[in-house]
C-alpha atoms as a PDB file:
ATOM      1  CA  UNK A   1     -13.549 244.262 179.296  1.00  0.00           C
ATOM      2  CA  UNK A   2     -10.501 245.184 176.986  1.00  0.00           C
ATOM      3  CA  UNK A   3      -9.247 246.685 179.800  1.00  0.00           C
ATOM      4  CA  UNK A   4      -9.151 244.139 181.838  1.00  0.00           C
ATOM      5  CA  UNK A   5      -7.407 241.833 179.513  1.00  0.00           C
ATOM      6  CA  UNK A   6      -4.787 244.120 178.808  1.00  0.00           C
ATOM      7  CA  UNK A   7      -4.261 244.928 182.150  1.00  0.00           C
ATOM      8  CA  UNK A   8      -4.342 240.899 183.308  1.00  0.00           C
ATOM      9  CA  UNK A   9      -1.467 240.830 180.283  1.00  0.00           C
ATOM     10  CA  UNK A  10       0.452 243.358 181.856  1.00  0.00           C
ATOM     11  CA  UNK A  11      -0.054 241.982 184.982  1.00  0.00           C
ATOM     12  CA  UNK A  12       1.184 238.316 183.337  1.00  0.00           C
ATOM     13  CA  UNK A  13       4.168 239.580 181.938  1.00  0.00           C
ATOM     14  CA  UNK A  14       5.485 241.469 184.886  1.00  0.00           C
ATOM     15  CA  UNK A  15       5.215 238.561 187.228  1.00  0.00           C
ATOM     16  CA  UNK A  16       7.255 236.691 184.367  1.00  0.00           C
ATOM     17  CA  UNK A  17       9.983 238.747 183.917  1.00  0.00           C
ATOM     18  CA  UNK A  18       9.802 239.407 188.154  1.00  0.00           C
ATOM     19  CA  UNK A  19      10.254 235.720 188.144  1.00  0.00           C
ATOM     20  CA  UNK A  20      13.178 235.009 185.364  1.00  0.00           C
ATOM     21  CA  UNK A  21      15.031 238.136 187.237  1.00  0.00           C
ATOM     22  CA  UNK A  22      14.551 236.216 190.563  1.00  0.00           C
ATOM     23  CA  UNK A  23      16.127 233.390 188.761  1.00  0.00           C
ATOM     24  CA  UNK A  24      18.844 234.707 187.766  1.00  0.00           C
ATOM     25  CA  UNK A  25      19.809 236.669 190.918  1.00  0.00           C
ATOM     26  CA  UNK A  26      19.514 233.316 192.736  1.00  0.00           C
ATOM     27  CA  UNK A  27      21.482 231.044 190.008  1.00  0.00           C
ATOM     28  CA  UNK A  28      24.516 233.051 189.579  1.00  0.00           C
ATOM     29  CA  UNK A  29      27.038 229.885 190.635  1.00  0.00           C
ATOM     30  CA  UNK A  30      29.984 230.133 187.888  1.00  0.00           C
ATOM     31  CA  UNK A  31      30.014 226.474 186.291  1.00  0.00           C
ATOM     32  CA  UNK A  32      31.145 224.665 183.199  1.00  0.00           C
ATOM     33  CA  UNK A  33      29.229 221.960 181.370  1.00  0.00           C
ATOM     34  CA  UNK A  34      30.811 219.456 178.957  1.00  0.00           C
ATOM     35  CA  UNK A  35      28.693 218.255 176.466  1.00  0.00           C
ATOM     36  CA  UNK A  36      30.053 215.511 174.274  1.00  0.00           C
ATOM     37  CA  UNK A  37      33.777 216.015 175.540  1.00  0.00           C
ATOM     38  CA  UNK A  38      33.533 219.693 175.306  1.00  0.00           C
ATOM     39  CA  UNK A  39      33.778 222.260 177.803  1.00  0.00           C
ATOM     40  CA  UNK A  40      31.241 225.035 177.921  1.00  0.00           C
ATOM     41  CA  UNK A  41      32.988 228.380 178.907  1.00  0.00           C
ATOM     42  CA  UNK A  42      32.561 229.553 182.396  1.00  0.00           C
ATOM     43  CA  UNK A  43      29.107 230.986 183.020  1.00  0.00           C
ATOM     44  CA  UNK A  44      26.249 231.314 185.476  1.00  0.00           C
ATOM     45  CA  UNK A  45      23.764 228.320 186.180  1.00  0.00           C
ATOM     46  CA  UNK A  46      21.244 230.921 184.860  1.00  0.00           C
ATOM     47  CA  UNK A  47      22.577 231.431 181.733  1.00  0.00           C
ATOM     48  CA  UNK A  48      22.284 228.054 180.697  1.00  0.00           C
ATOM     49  CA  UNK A  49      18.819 227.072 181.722  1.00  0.00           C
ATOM     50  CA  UNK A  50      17.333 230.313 179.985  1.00  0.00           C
ATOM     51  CA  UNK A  51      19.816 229.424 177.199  1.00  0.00           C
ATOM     52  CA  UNK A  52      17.908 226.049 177.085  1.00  0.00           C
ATOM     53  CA  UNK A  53      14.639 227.177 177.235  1.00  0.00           C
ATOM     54  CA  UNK A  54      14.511 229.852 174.917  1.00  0.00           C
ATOM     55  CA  UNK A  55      15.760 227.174 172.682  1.00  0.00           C
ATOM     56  CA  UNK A  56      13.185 224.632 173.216  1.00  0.00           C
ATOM     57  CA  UNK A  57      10.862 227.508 172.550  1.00  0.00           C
ATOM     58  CA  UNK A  58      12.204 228.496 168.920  1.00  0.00           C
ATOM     59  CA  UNK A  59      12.618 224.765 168.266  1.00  0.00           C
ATOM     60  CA  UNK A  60       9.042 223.271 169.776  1.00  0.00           C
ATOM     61  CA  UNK A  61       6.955 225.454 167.185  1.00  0.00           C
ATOM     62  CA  UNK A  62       9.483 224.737 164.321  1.00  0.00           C
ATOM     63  CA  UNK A  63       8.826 221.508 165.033  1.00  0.00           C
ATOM     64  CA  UNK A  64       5.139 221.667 165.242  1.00  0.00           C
ATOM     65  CA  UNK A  65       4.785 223.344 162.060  1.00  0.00           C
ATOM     66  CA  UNK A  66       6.990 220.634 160.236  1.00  0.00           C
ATOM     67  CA  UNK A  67       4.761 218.458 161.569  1.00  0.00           C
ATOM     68  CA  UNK A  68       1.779 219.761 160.390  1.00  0.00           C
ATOM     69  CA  UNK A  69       3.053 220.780 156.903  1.00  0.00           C
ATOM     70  CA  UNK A  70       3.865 217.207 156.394  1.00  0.00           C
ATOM     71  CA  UNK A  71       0.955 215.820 157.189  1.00  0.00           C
ATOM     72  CA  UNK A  72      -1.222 218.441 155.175  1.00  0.00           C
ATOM     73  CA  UNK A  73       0.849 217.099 151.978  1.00  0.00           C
ATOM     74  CA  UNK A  74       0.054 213.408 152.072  1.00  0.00           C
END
């Protein structure tokens, strides 16, 4: 059974990474955002999406931990 579950993790993370290359590849448009009046240098779709995300997923748990330290001191 161990095994199996690393295997099925292996498994997991190469169809992730198959997908963000994929992604990339097909997202490779040069653009420019402007955020606030600011330009963004010139860079591929991709690189701002996984910019994004990765992001979100430093700032989601940060956020959830806040969250639950604050309510663990009232």
């Amino acid at each position: 059974m161990r095994n199996f579950k690393r295997l099925a993790l292996v498994v997991l993370v190469l169809l992730v990474a198959s997908a963000i290359v994929l992604f990339v590849l097909e997202n490779s448009q040069s653009v420019v955002l402007l955020f606030l009046g600011w330009p963004t240098p010139q860079a591929p779709v991709s690189v701002f999406v996984l910019s994004a995300f990765l992001a979100g997923m430093m700032i989601g748990p940060l956020l959830v931990w806040f969250m639950g330290a604050r309510r663990r001191l009232k």
